[in-house]
N, C-alpha and C. Protein backbone atom coordinates (compact mmCIF):
# COMPACT_ATOMS: atom_id res chain seq x y z
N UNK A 1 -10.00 -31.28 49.02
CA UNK A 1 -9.19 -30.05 48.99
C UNK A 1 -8.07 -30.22 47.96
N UNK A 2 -7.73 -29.19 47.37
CA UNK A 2 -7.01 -29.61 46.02
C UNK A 2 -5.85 -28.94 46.71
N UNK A 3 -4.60 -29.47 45.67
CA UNK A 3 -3.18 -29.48 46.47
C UNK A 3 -2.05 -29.09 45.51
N UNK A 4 -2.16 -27.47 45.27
CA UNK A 4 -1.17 -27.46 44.03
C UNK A 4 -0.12 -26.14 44.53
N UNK A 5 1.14 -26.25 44.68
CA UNK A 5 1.98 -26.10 45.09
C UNK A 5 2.30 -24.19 45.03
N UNK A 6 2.47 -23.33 46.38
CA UNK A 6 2.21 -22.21 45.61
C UNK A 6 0.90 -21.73 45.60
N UNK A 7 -0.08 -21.96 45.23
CA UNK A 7 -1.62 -21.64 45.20
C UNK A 7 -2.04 -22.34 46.20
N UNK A 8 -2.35 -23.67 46.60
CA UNK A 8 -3.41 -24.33 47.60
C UNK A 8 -2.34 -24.08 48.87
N UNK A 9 -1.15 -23.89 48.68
CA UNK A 9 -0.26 -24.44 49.95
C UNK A 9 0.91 -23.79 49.73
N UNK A 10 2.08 -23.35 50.60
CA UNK A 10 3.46 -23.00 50.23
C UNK A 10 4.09 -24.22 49.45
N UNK A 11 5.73 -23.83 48.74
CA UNK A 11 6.09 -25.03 47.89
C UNK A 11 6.71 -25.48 48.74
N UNK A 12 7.18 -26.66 48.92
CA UNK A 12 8.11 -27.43 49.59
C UNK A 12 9.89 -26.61 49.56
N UNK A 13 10.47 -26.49 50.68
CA UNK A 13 11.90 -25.70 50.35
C UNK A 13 11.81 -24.48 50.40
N UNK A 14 10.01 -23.39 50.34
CA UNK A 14 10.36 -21.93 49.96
C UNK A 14 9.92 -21.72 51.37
N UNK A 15 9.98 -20.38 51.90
CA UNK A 15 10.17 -19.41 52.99
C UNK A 15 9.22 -18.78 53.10
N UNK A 16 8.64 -19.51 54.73
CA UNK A 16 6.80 -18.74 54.95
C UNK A 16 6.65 -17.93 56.02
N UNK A 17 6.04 -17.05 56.38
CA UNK A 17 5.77 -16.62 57.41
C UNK A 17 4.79 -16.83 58.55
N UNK A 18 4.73 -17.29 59.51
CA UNK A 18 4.16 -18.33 60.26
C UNK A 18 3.29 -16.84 61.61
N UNK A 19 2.20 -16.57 61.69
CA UNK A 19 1.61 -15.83 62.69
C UNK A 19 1.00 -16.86 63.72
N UNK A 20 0.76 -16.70 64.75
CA UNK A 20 0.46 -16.75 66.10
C UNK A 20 -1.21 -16.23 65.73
N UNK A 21 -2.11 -16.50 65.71
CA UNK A 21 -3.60 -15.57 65.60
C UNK A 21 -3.80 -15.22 67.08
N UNK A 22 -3.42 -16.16 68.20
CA UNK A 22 -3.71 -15.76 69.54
C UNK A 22 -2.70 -14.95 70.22
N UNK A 23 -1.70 -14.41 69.68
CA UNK A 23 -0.69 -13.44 70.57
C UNK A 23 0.30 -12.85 69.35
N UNK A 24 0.54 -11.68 69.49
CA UNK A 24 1.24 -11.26 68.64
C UNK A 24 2.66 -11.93 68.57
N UNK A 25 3.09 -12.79 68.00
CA UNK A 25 4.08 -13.12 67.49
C UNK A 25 3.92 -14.04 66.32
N UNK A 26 5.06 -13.78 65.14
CA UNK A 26 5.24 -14.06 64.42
C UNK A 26 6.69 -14.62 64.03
N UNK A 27 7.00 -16.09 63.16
CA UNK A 27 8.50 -16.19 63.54
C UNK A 27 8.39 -16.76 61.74
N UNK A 28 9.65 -16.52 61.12
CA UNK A 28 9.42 -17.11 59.93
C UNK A 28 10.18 -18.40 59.80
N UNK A 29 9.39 -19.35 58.81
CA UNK A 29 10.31 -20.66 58.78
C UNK A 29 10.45 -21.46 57.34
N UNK A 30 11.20 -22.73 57.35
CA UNK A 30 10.97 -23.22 55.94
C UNK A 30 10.77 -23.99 56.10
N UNK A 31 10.04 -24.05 54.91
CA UNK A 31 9.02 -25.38 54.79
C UNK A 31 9.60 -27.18 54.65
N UNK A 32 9.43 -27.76 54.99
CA UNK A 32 9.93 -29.24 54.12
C UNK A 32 9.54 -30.16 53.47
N UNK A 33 8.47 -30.71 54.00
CA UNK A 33 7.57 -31.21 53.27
C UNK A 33 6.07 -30.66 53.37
N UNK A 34 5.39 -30.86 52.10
CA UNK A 34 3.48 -30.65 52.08
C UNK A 34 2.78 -31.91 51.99
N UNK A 35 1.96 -32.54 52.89
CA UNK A 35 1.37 -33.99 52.70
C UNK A 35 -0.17 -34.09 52.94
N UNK A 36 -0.66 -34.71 52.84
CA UNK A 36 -2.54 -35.04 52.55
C UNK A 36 -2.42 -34.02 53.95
N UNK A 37 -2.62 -32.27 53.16
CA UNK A 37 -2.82 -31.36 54.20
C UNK A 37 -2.31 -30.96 55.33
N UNK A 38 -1.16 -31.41 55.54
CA UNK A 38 -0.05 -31.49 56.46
C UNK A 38 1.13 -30.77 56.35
N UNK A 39 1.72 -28.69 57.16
CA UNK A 39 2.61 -28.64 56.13
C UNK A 39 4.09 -28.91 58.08
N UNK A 40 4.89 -29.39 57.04
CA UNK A 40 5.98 -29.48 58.37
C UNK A 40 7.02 -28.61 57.55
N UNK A 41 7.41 -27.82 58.84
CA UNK A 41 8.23 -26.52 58.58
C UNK A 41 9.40 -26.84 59.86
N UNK A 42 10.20 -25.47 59.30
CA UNK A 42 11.33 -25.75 60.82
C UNK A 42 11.49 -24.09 60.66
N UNK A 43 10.69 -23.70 61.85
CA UNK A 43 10.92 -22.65 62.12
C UNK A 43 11.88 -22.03 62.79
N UNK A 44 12.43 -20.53 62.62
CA UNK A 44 13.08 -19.63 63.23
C UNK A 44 13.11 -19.03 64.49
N UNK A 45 13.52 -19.71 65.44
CA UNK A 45 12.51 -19.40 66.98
C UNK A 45 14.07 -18.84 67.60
N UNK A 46 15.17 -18.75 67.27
CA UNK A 46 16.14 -18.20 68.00
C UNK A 46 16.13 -17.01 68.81
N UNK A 47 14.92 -15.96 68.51
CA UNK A 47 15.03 -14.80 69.29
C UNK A 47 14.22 -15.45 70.78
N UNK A 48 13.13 -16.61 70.73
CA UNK A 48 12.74 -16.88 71.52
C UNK A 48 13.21 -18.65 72.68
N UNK A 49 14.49 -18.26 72.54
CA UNK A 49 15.32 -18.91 73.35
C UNK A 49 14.37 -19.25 75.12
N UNK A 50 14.04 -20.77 74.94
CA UNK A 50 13.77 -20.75 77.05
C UNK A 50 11.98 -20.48 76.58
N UNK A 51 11.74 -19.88 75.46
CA UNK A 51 10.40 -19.58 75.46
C UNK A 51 9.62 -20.97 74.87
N UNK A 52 8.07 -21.03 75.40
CA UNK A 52 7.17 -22.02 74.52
C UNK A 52 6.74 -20.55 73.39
N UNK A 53 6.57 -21.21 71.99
CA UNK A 53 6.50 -20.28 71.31
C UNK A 53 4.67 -20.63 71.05
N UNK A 54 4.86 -21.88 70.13
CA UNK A 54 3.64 -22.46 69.88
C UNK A 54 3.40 -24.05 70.85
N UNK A 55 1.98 -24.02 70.77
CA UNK A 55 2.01 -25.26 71.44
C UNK A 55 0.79 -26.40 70.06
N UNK A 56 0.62 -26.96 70.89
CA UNK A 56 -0.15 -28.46 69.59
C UNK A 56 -1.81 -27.63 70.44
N UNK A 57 -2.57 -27.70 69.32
CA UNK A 57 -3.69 -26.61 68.99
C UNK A 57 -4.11 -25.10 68.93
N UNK A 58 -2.55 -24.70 68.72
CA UNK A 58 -2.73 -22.99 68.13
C UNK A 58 -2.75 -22.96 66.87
N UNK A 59 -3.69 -22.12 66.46
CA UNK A 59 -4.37 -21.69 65.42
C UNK A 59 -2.97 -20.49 64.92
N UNK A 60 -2.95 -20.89 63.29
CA UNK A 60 -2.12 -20.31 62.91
C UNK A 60 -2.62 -19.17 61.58
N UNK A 61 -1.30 -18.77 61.04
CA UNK A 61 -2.09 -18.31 59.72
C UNK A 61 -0.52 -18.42 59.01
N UNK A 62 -0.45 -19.02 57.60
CA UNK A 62 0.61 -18.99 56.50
C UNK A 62 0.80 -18.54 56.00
N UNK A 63 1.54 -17.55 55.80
CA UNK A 63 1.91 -16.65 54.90
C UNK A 63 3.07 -16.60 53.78
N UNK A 64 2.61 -16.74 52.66
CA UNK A 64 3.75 -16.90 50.89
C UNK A 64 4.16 -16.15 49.77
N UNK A 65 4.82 -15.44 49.74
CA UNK A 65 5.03 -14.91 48.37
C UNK A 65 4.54 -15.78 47.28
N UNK A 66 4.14 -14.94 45.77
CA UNK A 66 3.95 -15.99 44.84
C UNK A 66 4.27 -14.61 43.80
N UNK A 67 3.98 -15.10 42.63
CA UNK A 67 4.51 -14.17 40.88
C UNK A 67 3.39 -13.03 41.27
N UNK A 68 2.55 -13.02 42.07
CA UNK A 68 1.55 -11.56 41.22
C UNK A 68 0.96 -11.55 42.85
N UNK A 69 1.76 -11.60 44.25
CA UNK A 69 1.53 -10.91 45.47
C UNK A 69 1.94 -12.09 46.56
N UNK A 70 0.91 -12.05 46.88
CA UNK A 70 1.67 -13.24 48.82
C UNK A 70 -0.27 -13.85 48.95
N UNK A 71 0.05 -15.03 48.85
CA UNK A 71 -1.17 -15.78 49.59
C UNK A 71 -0.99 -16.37 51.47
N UNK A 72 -1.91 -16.79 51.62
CA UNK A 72 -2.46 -17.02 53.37
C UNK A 72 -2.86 -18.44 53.25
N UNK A 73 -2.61 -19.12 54.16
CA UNK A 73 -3.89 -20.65 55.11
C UNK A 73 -4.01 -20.65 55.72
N UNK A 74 -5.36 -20.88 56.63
CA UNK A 74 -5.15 -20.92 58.12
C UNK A 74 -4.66 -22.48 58.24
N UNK A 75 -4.43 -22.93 59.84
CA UNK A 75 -4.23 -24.02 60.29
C UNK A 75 -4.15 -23.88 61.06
N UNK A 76 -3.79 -25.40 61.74
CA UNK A 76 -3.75 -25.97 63.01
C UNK A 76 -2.76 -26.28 63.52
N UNK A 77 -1.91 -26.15 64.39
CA UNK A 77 -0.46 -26.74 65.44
C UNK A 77 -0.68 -27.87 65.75
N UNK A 78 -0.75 -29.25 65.16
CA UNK A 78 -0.78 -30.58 65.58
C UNK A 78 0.14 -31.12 66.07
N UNK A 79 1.25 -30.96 66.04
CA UNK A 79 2.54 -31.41 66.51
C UNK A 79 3.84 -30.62 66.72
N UNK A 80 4.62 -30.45 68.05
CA UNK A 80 5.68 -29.49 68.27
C UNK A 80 6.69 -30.63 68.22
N UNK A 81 7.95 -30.66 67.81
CA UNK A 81 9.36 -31.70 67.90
C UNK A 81 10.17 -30.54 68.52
N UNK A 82 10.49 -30.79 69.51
CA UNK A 82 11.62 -29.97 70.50
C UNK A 82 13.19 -30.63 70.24
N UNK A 83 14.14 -30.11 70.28
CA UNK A 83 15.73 -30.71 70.71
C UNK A 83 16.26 -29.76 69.35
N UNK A 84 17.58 -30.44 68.98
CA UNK A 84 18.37 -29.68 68.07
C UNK A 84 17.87 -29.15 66.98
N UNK A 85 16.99 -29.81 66.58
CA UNK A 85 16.13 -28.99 65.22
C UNK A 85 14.35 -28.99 65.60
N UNK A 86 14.29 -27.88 65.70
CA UNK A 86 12.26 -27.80 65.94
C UNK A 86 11.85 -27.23 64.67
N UNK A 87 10.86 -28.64 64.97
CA UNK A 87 9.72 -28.80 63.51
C UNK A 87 8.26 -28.80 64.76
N UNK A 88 7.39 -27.69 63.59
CA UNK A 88 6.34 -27.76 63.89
C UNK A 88 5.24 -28.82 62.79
N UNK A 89 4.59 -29.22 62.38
CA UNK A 89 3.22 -29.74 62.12
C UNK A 89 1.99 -29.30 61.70
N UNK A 90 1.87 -28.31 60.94
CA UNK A 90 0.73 -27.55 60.53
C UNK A 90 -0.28 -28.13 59.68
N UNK A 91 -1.46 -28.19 60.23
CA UNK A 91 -2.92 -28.81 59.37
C UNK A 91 -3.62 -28.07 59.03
N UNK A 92 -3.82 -28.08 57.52
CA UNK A 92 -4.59 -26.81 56.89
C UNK A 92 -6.07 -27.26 57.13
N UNK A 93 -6.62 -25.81 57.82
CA UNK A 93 -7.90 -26.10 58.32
C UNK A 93 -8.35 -24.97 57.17
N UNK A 94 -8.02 -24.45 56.27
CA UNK A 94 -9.21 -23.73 55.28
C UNK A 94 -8.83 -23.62 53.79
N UNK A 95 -9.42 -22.79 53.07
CA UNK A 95 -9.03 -22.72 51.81
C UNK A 95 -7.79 -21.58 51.65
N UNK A 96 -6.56 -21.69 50.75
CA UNK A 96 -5.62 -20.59 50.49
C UNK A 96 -6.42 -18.97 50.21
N UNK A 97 -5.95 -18.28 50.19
CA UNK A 97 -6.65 -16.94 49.74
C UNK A 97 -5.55 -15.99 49.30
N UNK A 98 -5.54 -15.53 48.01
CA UNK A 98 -4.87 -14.11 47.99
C UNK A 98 -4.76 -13.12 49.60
N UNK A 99 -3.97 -12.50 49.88
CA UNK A 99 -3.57 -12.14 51.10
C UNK A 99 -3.11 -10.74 50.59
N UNK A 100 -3.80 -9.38 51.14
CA UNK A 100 -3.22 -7.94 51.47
C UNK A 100 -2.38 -7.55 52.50
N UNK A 101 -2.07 -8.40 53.78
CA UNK A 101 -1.60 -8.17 54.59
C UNK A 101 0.23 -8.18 54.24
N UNK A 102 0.27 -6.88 53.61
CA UNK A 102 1.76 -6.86 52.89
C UNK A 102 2.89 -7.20 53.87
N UNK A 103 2.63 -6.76 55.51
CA UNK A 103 3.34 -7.10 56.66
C UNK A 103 3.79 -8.52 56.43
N UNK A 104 3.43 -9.59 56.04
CA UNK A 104 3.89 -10.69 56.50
C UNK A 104 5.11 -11.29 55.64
N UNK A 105 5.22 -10.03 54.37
CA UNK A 105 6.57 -10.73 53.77
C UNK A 105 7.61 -9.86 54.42
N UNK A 106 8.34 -10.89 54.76
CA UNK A 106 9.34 -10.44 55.52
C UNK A 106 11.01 -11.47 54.83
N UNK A 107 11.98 -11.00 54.81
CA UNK A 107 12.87 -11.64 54.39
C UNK A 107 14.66 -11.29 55.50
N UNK A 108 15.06 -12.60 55.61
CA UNK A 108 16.51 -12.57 56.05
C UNK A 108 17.43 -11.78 55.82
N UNK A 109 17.88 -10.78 56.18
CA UNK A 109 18.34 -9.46 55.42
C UNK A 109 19.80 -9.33 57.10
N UNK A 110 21.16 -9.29 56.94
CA UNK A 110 21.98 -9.04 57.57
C UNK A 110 22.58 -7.83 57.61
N UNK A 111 22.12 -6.47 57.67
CA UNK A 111 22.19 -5.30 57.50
C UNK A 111 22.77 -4.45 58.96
N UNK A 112 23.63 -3.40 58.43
CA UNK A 112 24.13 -2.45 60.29
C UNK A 112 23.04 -1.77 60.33
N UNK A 113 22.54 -1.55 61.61
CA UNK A 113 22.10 -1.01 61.91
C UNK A 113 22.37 0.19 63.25
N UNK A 114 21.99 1.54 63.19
CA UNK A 114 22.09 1.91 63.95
C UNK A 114 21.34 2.60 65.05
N UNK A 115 21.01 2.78 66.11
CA UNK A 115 20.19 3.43 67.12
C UNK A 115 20.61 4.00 68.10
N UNK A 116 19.98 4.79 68.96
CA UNK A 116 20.52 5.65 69.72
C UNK A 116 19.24 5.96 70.94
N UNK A 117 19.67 5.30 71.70
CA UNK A 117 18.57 5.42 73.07
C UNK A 117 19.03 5.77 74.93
N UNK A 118 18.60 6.45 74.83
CA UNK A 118 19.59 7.50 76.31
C UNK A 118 20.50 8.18 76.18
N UNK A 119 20.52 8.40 74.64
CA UNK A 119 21.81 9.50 74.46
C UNK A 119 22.64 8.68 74.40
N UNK A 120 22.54 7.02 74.18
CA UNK A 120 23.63 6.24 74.30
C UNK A 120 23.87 5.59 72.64
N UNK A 121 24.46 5.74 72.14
CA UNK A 121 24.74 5.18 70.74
C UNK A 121 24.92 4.22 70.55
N UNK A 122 23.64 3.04 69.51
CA UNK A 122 23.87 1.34 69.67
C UNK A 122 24.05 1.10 68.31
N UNK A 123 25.25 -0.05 68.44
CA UNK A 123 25.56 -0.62 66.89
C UNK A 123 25.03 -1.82 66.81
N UNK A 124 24.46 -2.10 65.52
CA UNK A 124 24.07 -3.84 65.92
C UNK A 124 23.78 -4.05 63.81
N UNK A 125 22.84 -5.56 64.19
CA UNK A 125 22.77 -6.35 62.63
C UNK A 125 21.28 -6.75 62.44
N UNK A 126 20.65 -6.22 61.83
CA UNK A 126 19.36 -6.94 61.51
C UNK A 126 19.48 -8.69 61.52
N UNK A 127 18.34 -8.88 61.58
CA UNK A 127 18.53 -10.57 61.48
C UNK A 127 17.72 -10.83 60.45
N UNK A 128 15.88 -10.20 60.03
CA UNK A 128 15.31 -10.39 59.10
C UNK A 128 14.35 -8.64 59.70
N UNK A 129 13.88 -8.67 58.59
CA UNK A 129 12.93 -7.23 58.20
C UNK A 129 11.90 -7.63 57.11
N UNK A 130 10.66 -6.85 57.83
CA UNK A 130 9.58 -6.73 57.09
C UNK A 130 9.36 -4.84 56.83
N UNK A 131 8.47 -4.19 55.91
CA UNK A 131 8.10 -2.89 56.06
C UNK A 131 7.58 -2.56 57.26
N UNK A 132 7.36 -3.27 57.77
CA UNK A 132 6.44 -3.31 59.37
C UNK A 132 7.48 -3.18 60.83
N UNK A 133 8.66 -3.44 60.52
CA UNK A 133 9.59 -4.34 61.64
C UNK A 133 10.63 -5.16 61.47
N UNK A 134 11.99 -4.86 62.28
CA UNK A 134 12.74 -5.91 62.44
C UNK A 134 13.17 -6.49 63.34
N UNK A 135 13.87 -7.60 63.40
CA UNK A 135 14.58 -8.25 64.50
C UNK A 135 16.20 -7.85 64.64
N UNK A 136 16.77 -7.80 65.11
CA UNK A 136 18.27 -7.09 64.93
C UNK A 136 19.22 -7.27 66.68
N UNK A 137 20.35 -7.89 66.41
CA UNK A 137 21.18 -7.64 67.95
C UNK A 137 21.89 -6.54 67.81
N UNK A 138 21.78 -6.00 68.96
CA UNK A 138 22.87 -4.79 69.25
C UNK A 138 23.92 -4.95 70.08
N UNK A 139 24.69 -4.64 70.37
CA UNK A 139 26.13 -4.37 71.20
C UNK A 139 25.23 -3.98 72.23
N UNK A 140 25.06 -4.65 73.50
CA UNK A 140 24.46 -3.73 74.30
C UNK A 140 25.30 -2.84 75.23
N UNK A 141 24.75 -1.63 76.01
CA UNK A 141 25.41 -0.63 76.43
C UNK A 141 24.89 0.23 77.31
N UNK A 142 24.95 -0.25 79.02
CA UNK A 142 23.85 0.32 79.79
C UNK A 142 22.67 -0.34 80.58
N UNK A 143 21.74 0.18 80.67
CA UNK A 143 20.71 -0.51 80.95
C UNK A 143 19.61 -0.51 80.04
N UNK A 144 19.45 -1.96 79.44
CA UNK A 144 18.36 -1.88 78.21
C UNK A 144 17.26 -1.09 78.56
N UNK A 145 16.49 -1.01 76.95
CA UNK A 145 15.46 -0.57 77.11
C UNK A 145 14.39 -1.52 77.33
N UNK A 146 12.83 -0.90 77.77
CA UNK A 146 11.52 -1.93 78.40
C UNK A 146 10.67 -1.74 76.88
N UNK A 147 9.94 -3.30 76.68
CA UNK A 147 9.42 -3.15 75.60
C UNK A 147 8.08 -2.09 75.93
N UNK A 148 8.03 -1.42 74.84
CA UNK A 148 7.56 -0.05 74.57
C UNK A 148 8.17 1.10 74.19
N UNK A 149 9.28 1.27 74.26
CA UNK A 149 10.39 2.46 74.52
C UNK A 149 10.59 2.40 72.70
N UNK A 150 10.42 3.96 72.21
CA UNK A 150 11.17 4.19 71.05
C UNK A 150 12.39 4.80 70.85
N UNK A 151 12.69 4.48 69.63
CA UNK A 151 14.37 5.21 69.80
C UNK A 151 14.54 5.57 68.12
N UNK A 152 15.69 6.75 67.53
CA UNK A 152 15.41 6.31 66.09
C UNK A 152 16.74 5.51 66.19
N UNK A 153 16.32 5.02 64.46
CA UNK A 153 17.61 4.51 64.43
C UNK A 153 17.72 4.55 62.81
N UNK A 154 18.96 3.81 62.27
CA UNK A 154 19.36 4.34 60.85
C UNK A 154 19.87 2.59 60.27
N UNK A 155 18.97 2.37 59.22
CA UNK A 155 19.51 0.85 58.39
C UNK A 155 19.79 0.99 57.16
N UNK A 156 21.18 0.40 57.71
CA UNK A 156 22.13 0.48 56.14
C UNK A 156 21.95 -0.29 55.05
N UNK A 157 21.02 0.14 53.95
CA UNK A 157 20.71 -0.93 53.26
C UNK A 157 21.93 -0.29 51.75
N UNK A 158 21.99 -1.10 50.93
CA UNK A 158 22.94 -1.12 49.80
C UNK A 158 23.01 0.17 49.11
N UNK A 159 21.57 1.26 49.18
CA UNK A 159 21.63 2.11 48.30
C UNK A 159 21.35 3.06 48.94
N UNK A 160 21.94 3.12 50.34
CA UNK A 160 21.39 4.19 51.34
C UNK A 160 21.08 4.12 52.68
N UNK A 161 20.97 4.82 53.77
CA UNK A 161 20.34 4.54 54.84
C UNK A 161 19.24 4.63 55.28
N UNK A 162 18.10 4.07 55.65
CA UNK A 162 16.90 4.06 55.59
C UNK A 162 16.35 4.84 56.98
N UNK A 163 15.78 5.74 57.23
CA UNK A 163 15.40 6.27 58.92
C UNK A 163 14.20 5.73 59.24
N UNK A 164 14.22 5.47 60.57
CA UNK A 164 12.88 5.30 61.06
C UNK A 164 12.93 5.42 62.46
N UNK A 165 11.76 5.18 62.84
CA UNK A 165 11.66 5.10 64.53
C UNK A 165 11.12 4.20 65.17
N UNK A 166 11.76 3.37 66.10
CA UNK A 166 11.17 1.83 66.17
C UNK A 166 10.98 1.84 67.62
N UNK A 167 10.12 0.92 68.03
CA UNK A 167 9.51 0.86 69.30
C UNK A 167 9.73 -0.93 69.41
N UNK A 168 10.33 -0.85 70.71
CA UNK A 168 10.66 -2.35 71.09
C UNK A 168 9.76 -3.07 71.43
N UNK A 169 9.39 -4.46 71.10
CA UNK A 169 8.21 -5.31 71.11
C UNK A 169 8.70 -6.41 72.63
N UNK A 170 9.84 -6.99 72.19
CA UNK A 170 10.61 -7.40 73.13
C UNK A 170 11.88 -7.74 73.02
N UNK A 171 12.36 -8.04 74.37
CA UNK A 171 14.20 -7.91 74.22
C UNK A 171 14.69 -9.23 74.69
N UNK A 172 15.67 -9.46 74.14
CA UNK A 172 16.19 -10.46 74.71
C UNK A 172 18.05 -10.25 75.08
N UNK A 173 18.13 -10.54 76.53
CA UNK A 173 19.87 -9.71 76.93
C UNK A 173 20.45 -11.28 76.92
N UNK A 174 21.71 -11.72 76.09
CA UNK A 174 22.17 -12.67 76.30
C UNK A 174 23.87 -11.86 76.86
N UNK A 175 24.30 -11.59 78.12
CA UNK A 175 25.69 -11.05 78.00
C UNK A 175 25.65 -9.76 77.58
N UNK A 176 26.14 -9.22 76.47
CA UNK A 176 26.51 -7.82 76.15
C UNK A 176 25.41 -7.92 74.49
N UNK A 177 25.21 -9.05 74.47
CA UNK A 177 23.78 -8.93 73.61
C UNK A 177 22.54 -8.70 73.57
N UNK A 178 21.76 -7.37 73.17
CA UNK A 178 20.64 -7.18 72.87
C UNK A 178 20.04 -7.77 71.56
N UNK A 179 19.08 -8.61 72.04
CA UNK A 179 18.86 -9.20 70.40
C UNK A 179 17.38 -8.74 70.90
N UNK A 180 16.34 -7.74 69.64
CA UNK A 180 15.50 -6.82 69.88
C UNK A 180 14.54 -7.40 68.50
N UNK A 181 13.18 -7.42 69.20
CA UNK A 181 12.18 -7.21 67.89
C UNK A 181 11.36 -5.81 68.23
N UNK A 182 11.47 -5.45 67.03
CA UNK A 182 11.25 -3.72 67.17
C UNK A 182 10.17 -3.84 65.64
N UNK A 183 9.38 -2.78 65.96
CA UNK A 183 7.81 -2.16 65.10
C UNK A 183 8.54 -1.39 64.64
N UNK A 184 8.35 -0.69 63.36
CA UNK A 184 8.16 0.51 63.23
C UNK A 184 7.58 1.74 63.10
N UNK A 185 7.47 2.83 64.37
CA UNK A 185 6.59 3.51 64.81
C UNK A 185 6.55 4.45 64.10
N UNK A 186 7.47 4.59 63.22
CA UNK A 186 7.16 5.85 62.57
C UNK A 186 8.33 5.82 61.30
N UNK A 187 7.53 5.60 59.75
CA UNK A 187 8.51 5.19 58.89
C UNK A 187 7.76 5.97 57.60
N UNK A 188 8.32 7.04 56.76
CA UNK A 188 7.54 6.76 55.65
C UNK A 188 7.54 5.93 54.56
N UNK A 189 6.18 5.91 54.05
CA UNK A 189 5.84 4.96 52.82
C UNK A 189 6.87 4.78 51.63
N UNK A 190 7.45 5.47 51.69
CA UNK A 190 8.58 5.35 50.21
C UNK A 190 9.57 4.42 50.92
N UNK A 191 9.91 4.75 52.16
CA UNK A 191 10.66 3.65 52.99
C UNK A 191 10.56 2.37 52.63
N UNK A 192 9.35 2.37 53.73
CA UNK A 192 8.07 1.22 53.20
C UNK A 192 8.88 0.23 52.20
N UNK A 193 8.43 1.16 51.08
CA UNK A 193 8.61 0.22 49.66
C UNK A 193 10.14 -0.15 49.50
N UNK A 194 10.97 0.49 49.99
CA UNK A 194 12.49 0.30 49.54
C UNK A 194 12.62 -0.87 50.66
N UNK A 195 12.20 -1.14 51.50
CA UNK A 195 12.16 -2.31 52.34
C UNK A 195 11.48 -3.68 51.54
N UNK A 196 10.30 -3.21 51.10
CA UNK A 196 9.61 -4.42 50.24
C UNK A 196 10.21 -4.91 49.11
N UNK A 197 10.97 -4.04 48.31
CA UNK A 197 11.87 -4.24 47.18
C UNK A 197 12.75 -5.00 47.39
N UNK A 198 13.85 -4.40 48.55
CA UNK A 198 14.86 -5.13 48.66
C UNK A 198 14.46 -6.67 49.79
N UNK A 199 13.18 -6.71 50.32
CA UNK A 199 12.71 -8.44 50.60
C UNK A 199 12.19 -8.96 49.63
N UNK A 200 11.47 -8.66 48.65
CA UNK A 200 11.24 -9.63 47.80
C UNK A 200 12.85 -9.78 46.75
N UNK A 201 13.70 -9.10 46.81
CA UNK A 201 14.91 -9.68 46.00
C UNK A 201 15.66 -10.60 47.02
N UNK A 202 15.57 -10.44 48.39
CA UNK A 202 16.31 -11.49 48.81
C UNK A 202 15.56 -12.62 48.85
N UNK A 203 14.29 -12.76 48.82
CA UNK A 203 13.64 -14.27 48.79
C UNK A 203 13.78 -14.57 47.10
N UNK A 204 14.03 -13.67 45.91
CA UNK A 204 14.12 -14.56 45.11
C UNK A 204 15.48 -15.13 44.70
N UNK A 205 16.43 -14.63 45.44
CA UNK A 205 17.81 -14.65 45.41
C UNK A 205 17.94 -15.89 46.50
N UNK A 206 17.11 -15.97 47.61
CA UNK A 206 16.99 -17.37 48.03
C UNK A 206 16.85 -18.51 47.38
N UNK A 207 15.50 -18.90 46.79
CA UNK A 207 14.71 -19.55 45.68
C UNK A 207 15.59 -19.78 44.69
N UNK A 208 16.45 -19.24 44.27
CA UNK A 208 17.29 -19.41 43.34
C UNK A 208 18.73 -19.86 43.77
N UNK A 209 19.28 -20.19 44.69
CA UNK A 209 20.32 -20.65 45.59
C UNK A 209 19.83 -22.11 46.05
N UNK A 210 18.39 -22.06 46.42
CA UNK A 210 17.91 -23.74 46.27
C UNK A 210 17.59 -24.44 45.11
N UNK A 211 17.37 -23.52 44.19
CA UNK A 211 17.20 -24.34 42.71
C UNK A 211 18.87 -24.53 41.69
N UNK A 212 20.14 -24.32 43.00
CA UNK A 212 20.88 -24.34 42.00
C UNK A 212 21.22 -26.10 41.77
């Protein structure tokens, strides 16, 4: 299996998106090292606090930006490291592939957001966003909502506010914190793209903060 950085595999240091093939979840992480097929990452699992996310033989799938779209690998969960920093262990079980699944670039984006569910008005912060979905805490206020429940809401991005209508995947109440992964149920395509624009500038505005 050939091993070239970017094409066969993510690069060491850049920002992947990590799917679940057996349950819908997805968490993104960075990479650290790539070794004889081996990639170890330290993923983003904070929304899933108390939770097992992955365990050692879930089947995964990798997901990368690159210059001319986003490639995929599948693999394997060989090893979980639990305590102050969790590293997973990923074994590439196939060949890289160009990847259409535009959903999986997703980027770290700290944006207000706003929503409004029971007639009750919620302020909160994205945490990361894809065209597909974000993660975001709110001020909570009331009695949350049950995953399924839509609501609209309004994200303040630099050149405007973006509308959509998002449907909660699941919640997490820490105190007066709603920290929410939400779909978006109803967004148009020009949206869409002003979402994809402004994630691929924050991952290269990443990439370029590690190469300083």
């Amino acid at each position: 299996m050939s091993s070239v950085p970017g094409v066969d595999h993510p690069a060491e240091q850049s920002e992947v998106d990590i799917r679940l093939t057996s349950a819908n979840v997805s968490v993104t992480a960075r990479v650290e090292v790539v070794h004889d097929g081996v990639i170890s990452v330290r993923p983003s699992t904070s929304e899933y606090v108390g939770q097992s996310v992955a365990g050692v033989g879930d089947l995964v799938e990798v997901y990368w930006m690159t210059g001319d779209g986003h490639r995929a690998v599948p693999a394997e969960v060989t090893d979980v490291e639990q305590g102050a920093v969790i590293r997973w262990r990923l074994t590439i079980s196939g060949e890289a592939e160009h990847s259409q699944r535009r959903e999986a670039v997703r980027g770290r984006l700290a944006l207000p957001v706003e929503a409004e569910f029971g007639g009750v008005p919620l302020t909160g912060e994205t945490v990361d966003i894809s065209e597909n979905g974000t993660r975001a805490h709110f001020e909570g206020f009331g009695l949350p909502p049950e995953p399924g429940t839509t609501f609209a809401m309004v994200i303040a991005f630099e050149d405007g506010g973006l509308r959509a209508r998002g449907e909660v995947i699941r919640i997490q109440i820490r105190g007066s914190r709603w920290s929410m992964s939400i779909r978006f149920a109803e967004i148009e395509e020009k949206a869409q793209d002003r979402i994809r624009r402004r994630v691929f500038q924050a991952l290269r505005e990443e990439r370029a903060r590690l190469a300083e």
